[in-house]
C-alpha atoms as a PDB file:
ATOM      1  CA  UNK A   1      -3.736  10.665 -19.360  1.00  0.00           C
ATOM      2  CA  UNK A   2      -2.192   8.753 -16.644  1.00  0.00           C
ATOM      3  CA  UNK A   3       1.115   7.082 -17.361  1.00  0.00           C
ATOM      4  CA  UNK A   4       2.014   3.371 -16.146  1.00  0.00           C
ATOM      5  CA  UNK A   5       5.250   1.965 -16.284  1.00  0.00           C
ATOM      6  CA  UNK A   6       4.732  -1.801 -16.771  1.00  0.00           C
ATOM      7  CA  UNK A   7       7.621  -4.446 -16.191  1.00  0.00           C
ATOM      8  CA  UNK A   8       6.699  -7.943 -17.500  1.00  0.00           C
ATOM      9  CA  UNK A   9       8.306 -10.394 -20.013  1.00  0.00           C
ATOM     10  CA  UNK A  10       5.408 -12.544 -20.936  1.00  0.00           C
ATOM     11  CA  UNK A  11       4.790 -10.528 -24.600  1.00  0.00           C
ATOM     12  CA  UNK A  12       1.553 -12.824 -24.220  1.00  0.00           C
ATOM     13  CA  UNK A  13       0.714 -11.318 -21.441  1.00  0.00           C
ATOM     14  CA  UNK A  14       1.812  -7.948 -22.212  1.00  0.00           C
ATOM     15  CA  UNK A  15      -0.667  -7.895 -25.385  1.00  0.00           C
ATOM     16  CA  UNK A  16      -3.696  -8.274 -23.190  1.00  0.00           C
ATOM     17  CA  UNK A  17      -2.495  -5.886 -20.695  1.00  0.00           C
ATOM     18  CA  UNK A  18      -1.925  -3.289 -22.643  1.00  0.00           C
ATOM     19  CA  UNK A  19      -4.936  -3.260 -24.752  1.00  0.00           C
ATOM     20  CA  UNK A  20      -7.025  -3.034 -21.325  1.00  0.00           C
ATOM     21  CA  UNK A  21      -5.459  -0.236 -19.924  1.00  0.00           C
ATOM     22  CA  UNK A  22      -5.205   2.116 -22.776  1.00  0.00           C
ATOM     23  CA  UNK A  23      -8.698   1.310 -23.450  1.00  0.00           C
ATOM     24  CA  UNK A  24      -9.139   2.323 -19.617  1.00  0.00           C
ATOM     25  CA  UNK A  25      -7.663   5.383 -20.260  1.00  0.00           C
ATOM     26  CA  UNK A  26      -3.871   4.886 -19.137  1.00  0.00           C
ATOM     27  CA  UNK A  27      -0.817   5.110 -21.238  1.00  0.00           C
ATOM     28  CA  UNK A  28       1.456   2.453 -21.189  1.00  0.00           C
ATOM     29  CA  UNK A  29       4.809   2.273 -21.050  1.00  0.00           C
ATOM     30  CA  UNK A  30       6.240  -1.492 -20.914  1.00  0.00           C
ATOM     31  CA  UNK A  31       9.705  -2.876 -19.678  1.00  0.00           C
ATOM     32  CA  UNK A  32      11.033  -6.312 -19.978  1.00  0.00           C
ATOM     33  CA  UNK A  33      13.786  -6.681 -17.503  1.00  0.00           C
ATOM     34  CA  UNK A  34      14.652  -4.787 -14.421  1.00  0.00           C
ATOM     35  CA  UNK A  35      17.916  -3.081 -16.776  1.00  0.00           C
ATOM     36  CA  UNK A  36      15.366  -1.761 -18.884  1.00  0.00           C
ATOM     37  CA  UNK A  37      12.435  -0.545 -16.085  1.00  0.00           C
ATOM     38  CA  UNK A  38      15.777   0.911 -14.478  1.00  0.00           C
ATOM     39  CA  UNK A  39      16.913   2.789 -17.070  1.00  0.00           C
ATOM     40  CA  UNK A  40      13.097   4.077 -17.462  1.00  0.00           C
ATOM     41  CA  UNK A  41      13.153   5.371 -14.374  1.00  0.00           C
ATOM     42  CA  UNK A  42      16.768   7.039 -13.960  1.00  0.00           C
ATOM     43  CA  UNK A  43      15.220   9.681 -17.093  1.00  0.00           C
ATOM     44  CA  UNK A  44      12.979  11.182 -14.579  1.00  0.00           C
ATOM     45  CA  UNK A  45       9.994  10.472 -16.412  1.00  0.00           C
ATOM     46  CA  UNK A  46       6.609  10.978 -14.093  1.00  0.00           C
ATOM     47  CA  UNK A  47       4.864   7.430 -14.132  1.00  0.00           C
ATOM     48  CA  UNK A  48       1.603   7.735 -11.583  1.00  0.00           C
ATOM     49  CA  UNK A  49       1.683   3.728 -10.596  1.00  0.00           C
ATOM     50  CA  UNK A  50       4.414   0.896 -11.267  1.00  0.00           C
ATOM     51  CA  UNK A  51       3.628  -2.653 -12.454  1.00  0.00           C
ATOM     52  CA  UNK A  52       6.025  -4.795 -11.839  1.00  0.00           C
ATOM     53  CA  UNK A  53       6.207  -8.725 -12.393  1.00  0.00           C
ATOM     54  CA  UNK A  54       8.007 -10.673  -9.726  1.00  0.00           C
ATOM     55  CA  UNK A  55      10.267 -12.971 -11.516  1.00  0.00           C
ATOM     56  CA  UNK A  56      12.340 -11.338 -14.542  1.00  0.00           C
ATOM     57  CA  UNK A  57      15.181 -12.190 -16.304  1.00  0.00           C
ATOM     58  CA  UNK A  58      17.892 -10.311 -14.557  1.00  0.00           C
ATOM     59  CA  UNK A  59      16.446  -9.955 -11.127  1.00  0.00           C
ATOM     60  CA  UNK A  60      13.321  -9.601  -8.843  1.00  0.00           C
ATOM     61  CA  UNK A  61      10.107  -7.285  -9.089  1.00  0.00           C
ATOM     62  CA  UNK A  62      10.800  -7.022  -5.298  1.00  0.00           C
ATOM     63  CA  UNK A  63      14.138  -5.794  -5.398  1.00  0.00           C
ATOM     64  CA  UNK A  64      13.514  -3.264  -7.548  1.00  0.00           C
ATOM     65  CA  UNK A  65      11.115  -1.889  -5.220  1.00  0.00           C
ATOM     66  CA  UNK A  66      13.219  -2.011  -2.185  1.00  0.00           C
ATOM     67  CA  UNK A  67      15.944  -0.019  -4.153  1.00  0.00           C
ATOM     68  CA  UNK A  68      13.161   2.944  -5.474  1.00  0.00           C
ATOM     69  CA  UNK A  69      11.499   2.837  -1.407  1.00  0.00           C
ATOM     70  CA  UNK A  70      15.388   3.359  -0.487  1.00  0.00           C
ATOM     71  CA  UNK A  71      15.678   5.830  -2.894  1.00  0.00           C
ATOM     72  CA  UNK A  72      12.849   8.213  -1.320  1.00  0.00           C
ATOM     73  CA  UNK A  73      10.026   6.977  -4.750  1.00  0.00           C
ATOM     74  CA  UNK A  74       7.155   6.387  -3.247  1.00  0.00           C
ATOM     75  CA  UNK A  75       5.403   5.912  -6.941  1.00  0.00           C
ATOM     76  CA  UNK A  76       2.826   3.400  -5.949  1.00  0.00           C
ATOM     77  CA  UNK A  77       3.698  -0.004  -6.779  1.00  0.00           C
ATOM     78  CA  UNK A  78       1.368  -2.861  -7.950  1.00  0.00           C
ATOM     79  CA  UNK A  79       3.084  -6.537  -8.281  1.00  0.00           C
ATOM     80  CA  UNK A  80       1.754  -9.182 -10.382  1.00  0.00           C
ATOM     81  CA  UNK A  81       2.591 -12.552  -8.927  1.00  0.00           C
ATOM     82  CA  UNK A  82       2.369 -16.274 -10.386  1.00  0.00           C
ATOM     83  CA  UNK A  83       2.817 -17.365  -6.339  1.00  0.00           C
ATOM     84  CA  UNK A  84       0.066 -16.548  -3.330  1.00  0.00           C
ATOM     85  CA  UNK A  85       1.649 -18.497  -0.884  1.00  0.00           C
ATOM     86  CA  UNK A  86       1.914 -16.116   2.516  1.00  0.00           C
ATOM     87  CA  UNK A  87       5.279 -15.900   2.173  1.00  0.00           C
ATOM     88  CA  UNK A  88       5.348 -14.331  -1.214  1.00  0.00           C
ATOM     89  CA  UNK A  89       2.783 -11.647  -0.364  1.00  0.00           C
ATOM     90  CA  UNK A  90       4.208 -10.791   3.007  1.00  0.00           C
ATOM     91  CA  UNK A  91       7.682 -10.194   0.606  1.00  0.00           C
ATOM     92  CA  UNK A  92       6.108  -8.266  -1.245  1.00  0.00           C
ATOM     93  CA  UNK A  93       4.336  -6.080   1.335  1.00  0.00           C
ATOM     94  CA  UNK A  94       7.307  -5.723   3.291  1.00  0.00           C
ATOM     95  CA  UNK A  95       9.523  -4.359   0.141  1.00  0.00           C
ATOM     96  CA  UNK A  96       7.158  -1.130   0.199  1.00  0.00           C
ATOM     97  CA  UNK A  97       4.634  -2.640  -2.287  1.00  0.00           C
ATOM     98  CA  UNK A  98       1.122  -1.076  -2.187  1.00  0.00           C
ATOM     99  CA  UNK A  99      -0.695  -4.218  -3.403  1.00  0.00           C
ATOM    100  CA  UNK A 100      -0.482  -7.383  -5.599  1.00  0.00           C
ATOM    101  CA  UNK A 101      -2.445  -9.495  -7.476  1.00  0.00           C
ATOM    102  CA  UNK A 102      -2.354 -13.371  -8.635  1.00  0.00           C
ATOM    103  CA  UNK A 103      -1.798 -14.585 -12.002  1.00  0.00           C
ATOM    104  CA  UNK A 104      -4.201 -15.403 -13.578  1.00  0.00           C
ATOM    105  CA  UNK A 105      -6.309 -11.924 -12.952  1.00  0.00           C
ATOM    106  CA  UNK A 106      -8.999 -10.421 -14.406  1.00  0.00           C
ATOM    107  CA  UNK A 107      -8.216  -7.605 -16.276  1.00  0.00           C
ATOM    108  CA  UNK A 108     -11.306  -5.683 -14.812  1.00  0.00           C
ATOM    109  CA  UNK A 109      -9.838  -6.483 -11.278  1.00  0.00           C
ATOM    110  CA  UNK A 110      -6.484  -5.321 -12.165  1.00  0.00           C
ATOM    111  CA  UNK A 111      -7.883  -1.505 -13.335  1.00  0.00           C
ATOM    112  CA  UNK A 112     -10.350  -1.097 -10.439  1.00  0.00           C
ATOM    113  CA  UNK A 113      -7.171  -1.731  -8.340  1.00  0.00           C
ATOM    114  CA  UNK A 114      -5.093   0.734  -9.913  1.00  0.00           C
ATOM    115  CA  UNK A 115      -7.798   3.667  -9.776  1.00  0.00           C
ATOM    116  CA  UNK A 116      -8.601   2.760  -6.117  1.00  0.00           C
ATOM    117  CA  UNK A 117      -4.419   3.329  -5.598  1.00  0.00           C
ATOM    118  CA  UNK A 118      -4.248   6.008  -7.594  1.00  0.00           C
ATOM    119  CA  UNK A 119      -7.266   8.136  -5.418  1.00  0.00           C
ATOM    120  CA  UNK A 120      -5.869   7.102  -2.743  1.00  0.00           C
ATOM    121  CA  UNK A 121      -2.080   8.486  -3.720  1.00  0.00           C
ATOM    122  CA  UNK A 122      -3.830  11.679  -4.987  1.00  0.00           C
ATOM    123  CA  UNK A 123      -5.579  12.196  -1.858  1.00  0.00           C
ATOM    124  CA  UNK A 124      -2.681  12.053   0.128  1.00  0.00           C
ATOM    125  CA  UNK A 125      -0.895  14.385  -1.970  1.00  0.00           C
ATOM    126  CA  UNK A 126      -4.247  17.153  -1.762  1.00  0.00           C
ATOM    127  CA  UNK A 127      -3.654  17.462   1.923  1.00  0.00           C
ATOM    128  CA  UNK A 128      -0.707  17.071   4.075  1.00  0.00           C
ATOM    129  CA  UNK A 129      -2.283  18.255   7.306  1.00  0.00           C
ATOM    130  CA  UNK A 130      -5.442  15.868   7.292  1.00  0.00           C
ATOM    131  CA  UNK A 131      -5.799  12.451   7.497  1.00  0.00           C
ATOM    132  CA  UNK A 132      -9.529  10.736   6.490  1.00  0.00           C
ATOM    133  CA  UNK A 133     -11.341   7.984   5.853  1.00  0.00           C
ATOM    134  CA  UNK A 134     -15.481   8.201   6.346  1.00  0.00           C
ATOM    135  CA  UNK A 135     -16.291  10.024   8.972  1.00  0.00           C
ATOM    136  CA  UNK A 136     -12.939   9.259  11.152  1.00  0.00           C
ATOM    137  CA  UNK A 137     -10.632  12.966  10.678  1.00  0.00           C
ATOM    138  CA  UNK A 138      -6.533  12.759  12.065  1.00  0.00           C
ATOM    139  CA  UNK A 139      -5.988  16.897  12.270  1.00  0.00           C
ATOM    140  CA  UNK A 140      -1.868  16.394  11.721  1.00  0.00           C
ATOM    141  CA  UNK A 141      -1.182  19.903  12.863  1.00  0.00           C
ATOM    142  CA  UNK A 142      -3.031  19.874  16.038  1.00  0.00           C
ATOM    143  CA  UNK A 143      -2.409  15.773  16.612  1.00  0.00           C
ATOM    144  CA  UNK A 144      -6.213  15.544  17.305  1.00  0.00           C
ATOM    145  CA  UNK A 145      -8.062  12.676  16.421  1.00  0.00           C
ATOM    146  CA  UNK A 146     -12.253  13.237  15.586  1.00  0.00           C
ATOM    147  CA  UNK A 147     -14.959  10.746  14.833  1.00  0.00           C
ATOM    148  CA  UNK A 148     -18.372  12.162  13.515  1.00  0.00           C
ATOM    149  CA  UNK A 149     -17.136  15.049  14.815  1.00  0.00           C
ATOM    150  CA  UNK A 150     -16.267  14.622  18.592  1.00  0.00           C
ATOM    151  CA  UNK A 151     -12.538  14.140  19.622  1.00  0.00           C
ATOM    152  CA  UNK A 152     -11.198  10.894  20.346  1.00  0.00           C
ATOM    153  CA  UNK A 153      -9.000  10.017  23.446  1.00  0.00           C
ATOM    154  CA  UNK A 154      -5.868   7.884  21.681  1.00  0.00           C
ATOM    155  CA  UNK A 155      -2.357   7.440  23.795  1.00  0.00           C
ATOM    156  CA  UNK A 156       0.333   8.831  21.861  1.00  0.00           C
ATOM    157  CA  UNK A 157       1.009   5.181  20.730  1.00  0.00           C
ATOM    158  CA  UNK A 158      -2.105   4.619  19.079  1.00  0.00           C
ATOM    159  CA  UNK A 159      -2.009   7.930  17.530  1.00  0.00           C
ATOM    160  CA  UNK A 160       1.182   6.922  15.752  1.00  0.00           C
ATOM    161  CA  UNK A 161      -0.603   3.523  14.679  1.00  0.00           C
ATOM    162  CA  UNK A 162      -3.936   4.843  13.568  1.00  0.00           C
ATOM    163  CA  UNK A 163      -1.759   7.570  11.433  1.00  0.00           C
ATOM    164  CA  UNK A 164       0.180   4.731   9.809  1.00  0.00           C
ATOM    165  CA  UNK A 165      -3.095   2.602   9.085  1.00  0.00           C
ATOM    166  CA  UNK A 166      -4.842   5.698   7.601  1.00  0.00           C
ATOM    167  CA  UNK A 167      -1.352   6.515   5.541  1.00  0.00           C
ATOM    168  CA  UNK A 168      -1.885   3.151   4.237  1.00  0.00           C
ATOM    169  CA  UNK A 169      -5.561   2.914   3.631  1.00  0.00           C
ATOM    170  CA  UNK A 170      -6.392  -0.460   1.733  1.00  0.00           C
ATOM    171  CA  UNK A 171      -2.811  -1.506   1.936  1.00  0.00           C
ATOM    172  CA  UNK A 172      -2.105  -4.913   3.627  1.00  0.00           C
ATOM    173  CA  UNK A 173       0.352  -4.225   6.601  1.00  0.00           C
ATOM    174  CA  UNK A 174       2.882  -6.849   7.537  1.00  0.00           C
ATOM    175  CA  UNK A 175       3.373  -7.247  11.656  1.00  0.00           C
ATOM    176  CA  UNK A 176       7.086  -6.971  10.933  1.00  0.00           C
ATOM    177  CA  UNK A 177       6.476  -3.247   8.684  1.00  0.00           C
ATOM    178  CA  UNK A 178       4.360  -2.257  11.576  1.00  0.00           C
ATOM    179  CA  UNK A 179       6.560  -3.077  14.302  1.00  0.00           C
ATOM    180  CA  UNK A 180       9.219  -1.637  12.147  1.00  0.00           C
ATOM    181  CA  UNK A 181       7.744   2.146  12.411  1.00  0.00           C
ATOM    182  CA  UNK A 182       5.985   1.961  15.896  1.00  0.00           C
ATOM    183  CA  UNK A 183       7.835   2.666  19.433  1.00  0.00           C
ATOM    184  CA  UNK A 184       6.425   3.735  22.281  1.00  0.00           C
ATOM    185  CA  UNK A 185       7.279   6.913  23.641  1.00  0.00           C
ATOM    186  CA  UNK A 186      10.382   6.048  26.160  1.00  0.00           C
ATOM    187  CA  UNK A 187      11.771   5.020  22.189  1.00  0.00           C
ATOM    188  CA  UNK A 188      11.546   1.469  22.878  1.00  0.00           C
ATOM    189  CA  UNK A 189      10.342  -0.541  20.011  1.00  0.00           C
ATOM    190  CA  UNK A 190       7.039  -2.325  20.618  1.00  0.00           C
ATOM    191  CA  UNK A 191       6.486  -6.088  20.044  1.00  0.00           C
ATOM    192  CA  UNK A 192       4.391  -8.079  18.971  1.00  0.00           C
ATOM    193  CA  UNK A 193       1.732  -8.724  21.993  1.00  0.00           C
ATOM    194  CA  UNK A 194       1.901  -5.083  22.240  1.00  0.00           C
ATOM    195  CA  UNK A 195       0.827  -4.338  18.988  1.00  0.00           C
ATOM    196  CA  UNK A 196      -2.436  -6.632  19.496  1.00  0.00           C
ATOM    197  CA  UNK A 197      -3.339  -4.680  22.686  1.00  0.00           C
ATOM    198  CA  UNK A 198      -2.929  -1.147  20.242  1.00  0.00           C
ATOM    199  CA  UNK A 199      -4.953  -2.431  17.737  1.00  0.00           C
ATOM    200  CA  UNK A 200      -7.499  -4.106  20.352  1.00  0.00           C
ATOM    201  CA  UNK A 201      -7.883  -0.550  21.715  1.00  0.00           C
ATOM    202  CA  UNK A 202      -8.448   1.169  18.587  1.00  0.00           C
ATOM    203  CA  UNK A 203     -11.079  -0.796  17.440  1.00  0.00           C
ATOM    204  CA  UNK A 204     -12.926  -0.322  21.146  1.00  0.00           C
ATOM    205  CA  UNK A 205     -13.074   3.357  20.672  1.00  0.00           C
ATOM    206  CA  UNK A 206     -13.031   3.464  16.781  1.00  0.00           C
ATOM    207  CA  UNK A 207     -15.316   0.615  16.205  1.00  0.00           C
ATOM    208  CA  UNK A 208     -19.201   0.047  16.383  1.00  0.00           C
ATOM    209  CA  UNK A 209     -18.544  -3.522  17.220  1.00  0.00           C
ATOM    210  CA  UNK A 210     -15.018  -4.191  18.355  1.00  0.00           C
ATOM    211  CA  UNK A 211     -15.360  -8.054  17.666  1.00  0.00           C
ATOM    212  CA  UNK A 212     -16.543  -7.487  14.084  1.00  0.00           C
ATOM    213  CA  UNK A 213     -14.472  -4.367  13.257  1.00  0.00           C
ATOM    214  CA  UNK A 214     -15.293  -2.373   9.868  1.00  0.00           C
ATOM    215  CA  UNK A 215     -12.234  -0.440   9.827  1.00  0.00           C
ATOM    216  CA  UNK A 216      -9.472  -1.499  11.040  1.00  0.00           C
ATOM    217  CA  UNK A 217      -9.482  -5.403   9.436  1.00  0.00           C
ATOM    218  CA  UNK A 218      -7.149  -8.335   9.810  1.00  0.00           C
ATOM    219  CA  UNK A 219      -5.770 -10.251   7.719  1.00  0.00           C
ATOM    220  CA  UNK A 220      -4.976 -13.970   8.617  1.00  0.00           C
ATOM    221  CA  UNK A 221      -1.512 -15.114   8.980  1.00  0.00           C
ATOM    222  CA  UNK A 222      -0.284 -11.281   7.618  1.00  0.00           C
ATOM    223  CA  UNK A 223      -1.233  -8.705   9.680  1.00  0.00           C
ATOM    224  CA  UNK A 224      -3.615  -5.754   9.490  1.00  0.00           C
ATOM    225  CA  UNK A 225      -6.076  -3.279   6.658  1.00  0.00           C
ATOM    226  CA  UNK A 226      -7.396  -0.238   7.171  1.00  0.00           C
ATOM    227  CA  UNK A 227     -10.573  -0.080   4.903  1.00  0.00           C
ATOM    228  CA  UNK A 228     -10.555   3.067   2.642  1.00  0.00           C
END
């Protein structure tokens, strides 16, 4: 049985939450302040996926994450958020969160999330070496990318991108994250116009239709998806 480490202080909401996922097949451990989801965490105890509210008592959902991300845990990280304004999502994208989702949710929603994270975080951990999604193979060792099959041409810049976006599949990455990690190979760091040209060429040899891409997706106002 999967465990869950869930930080919220609405015991309303906690009730509900709880019920679902055990019933789902999780175990549930829940935290009502970041002194208390802190002190969870410092006993080494092996959660597979994080919950964690936004606004608490003694401090932010986001902060909490920055300081594990900082820390080397890359636990995946779910945040439930009263707010979907851009700026609130791109926060919490940006503080290494793998996804959120809106208050109210359905509970339904909520599980098929955290199953699609946790396949994802599994498969990443069954194979260092490999990076997939469909038919679309990154061969780490040999830096070789293959679609159906036959290798793909890629400049070592959009190697380095399409590697991040597959690292991340069905995670929401911010322009700032990506610009963050990507630099062209003199070292320089690339900017934004840049990045739109690397992504424009990745969908041309990636894509069946470049103008309505299936893959590599983006999202308005935020930046970019990689479909799982």
């Amino acid at each position: 049985m999967q465990r869950l480490l869930l930080l919220e202080d609405d015991i309303g909401l906690v009730d509900g939450l709880v019920y679902s996922l055990e019933k789902n097949g999780f175990e549930v451990k829940v935290v009502r302040s970041i002194k208390e989801a802190e002190r969870e965490l410092a006993m080494g105890r092996d959660f597979a996926l994080l919950l964690f509210d936004v606004t608490l008592p003694d401090g932010s959902g986001f902060l909490l994450c920055e300081k594990l991300r900082a820390a080397g845990d890359q636990t995946p990280v779910i945040f439930l958020t009263a707010s979907d304004e851009e700026t609130s999502v791109i926060r919490g994208l940006d503080c290494g969160g793998d996804d959120y989702i809106t208050k109210p949710f359905k509970l339904g929603e909520l599980c098929s999330r955290i199953r699609a994270l946790l396949r994802r975080s599994a498969g990443e951990k069954a194979d260092n070496n490999v990076l997939r999604s469909g038919d679309l193979v990154i061969n780490l060792a040999e830096g070789r990318v293959l679609l159906q099959g036959e290798s793909v041409d890629v400049t070592g810049a959009e190697y380095r991108l399409l590697c991040l976006f597959l690292q991340n599949k069905g995670r929401v990455l911010t322009r700032t994250a990506i610009l963050d990690r990507l630099w062209d190979g003199a070292g320089n760091f690339v900017d934004s116009n840049t990045l739109s040209v690397y992504v424009r060429r990745l969908r041309e040899k990636l894509e069946d239709d470049p103008s309505l891409p299936e893959r590599l997706k983006t999202v308005r106002g935020v930046g970019y998806k990689w479909e799982m």
